[in-house]
Protein backbone atom coordinates (compact mmCIF):
# COMPACT_ATOMS: atom_id res chain seq x y z
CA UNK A 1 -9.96 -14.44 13.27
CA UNK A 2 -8.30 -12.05 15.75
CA UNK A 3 -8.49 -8.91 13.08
CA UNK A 4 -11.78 -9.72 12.48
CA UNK A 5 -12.39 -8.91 15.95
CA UNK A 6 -10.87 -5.34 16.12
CA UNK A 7 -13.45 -2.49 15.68
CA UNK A 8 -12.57 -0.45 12.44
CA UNK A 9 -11.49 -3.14 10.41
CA UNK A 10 -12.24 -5.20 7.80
CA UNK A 11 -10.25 -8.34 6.67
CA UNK A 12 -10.59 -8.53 2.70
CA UNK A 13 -9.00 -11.07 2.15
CA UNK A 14 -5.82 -13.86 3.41
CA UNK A 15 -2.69 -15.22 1.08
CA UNK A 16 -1.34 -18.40 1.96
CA UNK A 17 2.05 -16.85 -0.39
CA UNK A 18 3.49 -13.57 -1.31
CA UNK A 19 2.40 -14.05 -5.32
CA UNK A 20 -1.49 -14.60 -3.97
CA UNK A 21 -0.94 -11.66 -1.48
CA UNK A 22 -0.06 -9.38 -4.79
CA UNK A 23 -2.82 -10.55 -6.55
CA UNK A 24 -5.34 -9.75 -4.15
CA UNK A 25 -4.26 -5.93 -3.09
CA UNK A 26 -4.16 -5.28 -7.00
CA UNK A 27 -8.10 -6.87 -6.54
CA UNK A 28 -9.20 -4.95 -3.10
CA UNK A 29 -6.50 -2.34 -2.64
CA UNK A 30 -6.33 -2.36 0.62
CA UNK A 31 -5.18 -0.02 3.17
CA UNK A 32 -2.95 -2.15 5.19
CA UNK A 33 -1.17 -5.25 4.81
CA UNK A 34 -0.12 -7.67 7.65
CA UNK A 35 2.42 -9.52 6.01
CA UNK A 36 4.27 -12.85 7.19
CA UNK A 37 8.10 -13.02 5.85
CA UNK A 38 8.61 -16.40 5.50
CA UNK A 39 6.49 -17.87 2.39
CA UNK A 40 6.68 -19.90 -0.88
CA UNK A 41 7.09 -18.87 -3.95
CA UNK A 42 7.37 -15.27 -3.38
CA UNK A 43 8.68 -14.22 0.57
CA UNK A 44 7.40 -11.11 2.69
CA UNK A 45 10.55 -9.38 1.91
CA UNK A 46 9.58 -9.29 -1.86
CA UNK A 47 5.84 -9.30 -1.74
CA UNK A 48 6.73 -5.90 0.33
CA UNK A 49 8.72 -4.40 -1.94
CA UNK A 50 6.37 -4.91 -5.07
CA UNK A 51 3.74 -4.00 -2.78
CA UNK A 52 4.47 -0.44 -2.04
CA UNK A 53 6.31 -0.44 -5.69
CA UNK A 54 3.13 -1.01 -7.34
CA UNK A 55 0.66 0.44 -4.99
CA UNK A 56 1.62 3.04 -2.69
CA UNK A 57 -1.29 3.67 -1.47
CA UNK A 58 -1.47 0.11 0.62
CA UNK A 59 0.94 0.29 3.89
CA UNK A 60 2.33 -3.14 4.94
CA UNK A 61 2.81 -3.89 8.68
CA UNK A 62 5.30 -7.01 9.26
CA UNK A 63 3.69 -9.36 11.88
CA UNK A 64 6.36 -12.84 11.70
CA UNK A 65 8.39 -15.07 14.24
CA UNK A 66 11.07 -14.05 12.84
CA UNK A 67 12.51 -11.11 14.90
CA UNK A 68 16.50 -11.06 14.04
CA UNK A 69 17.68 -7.88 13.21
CA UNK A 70 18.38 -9.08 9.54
CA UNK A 71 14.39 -10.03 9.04
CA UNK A 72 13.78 -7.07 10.86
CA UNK A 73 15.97 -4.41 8.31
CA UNK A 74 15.26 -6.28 5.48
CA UNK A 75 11.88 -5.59 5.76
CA UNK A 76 11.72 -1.93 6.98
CA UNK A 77 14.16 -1.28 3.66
CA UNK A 78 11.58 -3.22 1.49
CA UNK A 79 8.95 -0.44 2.71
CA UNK A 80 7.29 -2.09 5.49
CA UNK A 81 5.83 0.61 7.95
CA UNK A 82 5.81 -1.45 10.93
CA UNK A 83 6.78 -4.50 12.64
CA UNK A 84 5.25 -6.76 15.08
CA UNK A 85 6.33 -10.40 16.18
CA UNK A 86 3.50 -12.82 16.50
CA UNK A 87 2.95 -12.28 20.34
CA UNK A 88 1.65 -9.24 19.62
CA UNK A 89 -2.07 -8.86 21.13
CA UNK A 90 -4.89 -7.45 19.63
CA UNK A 91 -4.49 -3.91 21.06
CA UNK A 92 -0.83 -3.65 19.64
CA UNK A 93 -2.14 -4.75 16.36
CA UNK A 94 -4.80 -2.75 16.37
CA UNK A 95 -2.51 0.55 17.14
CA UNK A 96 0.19 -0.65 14.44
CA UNK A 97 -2.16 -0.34 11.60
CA UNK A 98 -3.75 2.97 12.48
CA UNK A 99 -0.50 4.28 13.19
CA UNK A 100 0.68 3.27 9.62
CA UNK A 101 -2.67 4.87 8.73
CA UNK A 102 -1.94 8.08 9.85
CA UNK A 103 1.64 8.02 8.34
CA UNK A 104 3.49 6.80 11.65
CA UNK A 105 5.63 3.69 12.20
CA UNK A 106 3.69 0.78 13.55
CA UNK A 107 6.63 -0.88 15.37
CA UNK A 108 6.78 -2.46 18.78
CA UNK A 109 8.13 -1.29 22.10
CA UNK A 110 10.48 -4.28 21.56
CA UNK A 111 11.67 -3.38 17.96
CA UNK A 112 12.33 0.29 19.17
CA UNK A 113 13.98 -0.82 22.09
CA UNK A 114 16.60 -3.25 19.87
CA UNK A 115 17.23 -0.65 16.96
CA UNK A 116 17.74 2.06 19.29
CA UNK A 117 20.00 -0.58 21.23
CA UNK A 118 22.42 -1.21 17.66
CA UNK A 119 22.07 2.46 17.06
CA UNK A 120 23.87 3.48 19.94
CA UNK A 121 26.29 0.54 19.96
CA UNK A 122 29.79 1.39 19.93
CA UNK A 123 31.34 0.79 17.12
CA UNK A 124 34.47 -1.67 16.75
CA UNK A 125 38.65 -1.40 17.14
CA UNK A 126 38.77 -1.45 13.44
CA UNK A 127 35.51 0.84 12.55
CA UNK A 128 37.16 3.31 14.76
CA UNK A 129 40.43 3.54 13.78
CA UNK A 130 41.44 6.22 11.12
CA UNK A 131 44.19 5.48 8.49
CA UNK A 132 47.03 8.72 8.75
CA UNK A 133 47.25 11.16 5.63
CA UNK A 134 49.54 10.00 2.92
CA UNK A 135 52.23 12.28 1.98
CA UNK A 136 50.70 14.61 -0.82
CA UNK A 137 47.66 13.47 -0.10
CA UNK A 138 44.41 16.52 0.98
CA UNK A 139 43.78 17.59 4.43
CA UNK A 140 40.58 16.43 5.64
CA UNK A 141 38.02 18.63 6.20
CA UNK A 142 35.16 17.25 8.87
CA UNK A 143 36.37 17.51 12.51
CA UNK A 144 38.75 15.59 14.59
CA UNK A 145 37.00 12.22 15.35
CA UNK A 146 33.75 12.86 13.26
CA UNK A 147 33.67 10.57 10.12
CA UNK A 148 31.83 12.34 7.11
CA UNK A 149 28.37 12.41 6.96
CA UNK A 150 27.01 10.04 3.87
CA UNK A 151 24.91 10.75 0.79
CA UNK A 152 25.88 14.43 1.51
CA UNK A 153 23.79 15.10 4.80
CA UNK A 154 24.21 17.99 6.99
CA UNK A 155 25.42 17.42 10.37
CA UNK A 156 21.71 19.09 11.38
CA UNK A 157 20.24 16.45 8.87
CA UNK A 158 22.07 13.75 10.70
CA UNK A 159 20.81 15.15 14.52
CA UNK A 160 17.31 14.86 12.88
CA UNK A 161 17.70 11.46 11.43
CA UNK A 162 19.33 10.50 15.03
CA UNK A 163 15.91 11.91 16.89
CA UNK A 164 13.80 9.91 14.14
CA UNK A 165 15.68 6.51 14.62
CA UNK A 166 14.83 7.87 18.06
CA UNK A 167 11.41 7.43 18.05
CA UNK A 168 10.59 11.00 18.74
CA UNK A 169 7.64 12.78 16.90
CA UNK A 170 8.30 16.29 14.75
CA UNK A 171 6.77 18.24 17.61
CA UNK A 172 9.57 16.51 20.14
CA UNK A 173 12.09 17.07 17.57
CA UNK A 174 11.75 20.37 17.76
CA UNK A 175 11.36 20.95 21.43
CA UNK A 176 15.08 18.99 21.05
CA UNK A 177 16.73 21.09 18.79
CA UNK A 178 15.25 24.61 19.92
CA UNK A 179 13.81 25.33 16.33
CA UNK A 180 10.14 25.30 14.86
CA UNK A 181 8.34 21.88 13.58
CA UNK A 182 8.52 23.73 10.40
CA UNK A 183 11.93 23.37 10.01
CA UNK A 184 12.07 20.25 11.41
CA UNK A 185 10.01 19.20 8.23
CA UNK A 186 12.45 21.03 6.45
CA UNK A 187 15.14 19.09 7.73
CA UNK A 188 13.42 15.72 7.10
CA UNK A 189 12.24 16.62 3.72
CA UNK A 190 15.48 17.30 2.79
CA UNK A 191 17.30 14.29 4.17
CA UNK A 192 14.34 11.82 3.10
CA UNK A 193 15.51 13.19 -0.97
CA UNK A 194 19.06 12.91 -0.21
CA UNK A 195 18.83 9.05 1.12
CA UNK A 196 16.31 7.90 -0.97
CA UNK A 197 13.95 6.51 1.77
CA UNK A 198 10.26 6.90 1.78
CA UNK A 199 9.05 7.34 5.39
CA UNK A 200 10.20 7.16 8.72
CA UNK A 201 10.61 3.18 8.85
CA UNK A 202 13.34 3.30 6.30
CA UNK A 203 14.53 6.19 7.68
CA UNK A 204 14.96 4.38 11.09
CA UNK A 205 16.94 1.17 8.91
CA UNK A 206 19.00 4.35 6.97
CA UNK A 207 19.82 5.23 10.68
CA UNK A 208 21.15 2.12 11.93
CA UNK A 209 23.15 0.90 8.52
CA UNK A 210 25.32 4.21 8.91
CA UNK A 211 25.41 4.22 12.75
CA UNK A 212 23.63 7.37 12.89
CA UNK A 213 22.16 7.80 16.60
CA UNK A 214 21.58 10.73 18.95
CA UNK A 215 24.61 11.23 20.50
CA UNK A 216 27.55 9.83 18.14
């Protein structure tokens, strides 16, 4: 009833389960999906990933109770584009799906503020610590106190990923780093291929998983 509400859209149709909410974007193929997580038969996690699997084209915008960080990263990794809890009023709705729209991440002031809260936690005694060479064994070669970068990023790659997880736009990025948006594209272009992740969402779960934030 709410969506119905909001100038600009149209509500095509409603799933009481993930297997109807398939069946009905292969019907309408729509352009945005507000998806619950918890449901029978097939759950939002799922639906989410056979969603943007099987039609691309249709973003899906996570709006649940459930706001742990393991619904929360589950669901960004599946391919959602944004995430809102249930509280969320109309005109936060409303800006989460033409966000996703325009090829942004629809995600709350809330959900920012947690993932850029476990980005920059410290990480623990034993994550820390850093086993001594074995006799015969190669000299490392990243820096004193940096652990290597995964999937073969660049350090560069990594500040980018850092600024993305962030929340900053390409524009900011850039302003950041002292180089053009250009090659801030560059950057993300290249580090999207090397980790495998769509769009910025999944960048932002890449981020956290590897403790990637601005600053470490």
């Amino acid at each position: 009833m709410l969506l119905g509400l909001l100038p600009g859209i149209t509500v095509v149709g409603s799933a009481p389960d993930g297997e109807e909410a398939l069946r009905l974007v292969a019907e309408h193929a729509p352009d945005v999906v507000l998806m619950d997580l918890r449901m029978p038969r097939c759950d939002g996690v799922e639906a989410t990933r056979r969603i943007r699997a099987d039609h691309p084209a249709t973003e899906v915008v996570v709006l649940t109770t459930y706001a742990d960080d393991d619904s929360l990263f589950s669901a960004l990794q599946a391919g959602a584009r944004g995430f809102l809890t249930k509280d969320a009023g109309a005109e936060e709705i409303a800006r989460a799906v033409a966000d996703v729209r325009s090829g942004a991440a629809g995600l709350s002031p809330q959900v920012q503020l947690r993932l850029l809260e476990r980005l920059s936690a410290p990480a623990g005694p034993a994550a820390q610590s850093r086993p001594e060479p074995q006799t015969g064994s190669q000299p490392r070669t990243e820096p004193a106190g940096r652990p290597a970068l995964p999937d073969g990023l660049t350090q560069r790659e990594a500040e980018v990923l850092a600024l993305i997880a962030a929340g900053l736009s390409n524009a900011e990025i850039a302003g950041r780093l002292f180089v053009s948006p250009a090659t801030v594209k560059t950057h993300i272009n290249n580090l999207f291929a090397k980790t495998a992740v769509r769009d910025r969402a999944q960048a932002v779960a890449y981020a956290f998983k590897h403790g990637i934030s601005d600053g470490s």
